[in-house]
Protein backbone atom coordinates (compact mmCIF):
# COMPACT_ATOMS: atom_id res chain seq x y z
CA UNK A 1 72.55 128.15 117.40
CA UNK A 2 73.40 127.23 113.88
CA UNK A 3 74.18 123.95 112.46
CA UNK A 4 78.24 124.37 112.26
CA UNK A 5 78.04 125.65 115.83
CA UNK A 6 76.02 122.55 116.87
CA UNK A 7 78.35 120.43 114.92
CA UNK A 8 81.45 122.03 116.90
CA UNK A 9 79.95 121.25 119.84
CA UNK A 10 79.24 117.56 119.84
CA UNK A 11 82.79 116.89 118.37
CA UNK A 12 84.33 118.69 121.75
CA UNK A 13 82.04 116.69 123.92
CA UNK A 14 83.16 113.43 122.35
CA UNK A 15 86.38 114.64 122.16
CA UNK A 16 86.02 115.18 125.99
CA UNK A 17 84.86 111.52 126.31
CA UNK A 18 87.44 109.99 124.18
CA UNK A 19 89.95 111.49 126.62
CA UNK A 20 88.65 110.61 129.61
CA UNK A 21 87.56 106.71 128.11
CA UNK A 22 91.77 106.52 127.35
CA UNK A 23 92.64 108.14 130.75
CA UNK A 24 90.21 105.55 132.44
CA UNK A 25 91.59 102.74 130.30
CA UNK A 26 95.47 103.81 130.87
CA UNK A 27 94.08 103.88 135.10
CA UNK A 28 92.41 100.73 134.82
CA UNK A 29 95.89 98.77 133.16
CA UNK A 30 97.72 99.82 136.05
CA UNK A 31 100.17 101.50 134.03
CA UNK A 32 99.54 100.99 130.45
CA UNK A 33 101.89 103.53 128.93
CA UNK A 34 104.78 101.24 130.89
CA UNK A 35 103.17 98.38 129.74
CA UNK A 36 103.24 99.53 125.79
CA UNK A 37 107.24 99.81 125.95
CA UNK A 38 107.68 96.71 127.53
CA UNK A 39 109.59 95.05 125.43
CA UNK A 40 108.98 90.85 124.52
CA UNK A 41 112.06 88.99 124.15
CA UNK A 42 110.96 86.76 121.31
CA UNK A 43 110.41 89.79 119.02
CA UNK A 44 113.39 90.95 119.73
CA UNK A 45 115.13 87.76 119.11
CA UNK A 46 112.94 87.77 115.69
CA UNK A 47 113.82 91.01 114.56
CA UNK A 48 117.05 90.71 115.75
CA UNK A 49 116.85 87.64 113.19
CA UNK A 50 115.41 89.32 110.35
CA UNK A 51 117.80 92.19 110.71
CA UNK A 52 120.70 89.58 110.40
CA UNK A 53 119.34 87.84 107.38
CA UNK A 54 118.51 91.80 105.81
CA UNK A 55 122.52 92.70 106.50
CA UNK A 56 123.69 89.30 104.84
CA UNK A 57 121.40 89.80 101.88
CA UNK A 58 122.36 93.66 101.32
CA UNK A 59 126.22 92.43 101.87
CA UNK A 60 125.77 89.55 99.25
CA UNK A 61 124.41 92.03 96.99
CA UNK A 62 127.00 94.50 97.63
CA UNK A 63 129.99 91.78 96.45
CA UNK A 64 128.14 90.94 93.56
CA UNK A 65 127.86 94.10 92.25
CA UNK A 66 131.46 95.12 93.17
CA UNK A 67 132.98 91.63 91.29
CA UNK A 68 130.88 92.69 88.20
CA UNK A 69 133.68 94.06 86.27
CA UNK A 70 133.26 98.00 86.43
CA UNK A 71 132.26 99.20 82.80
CA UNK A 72 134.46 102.47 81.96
């Protein structure tokens, strides 16, 4: 066997193991992947927040630069 050969080899066995250590972790959270998307009402409430505060700012901008008297 050469060297890149060997190489190839261990990173498909780990590769193997990496799988099956996420499929056993995803198992053992009785439903992880559900558990990701779940969604926490405080960030939403906080990004709901910041996205208020971003759309005020943008629309403050947006009437100053339209009562700056247009330059022609």
């Amino acid at each position: 066997m050469s060297l890149e050969s060997i190489i190839i080899n261990k990173l498909k066995i780990m590769t193997k193991l990496s799988n099956k250590t996420s499929e056993a972790t995803a198992e053992t959270k009785n439903g992880a992947v559900v558990e990701r998307v779940k969604r926490r009402p405080w960030r939403d409430k906080v990004r709901k927040k910041a996205r208020k505060e971003a759309l005020k700012a943008s629309r403050e901008k947006l009437k100053a630069t339209n009562e700056l008297p247009q330059q022609t």
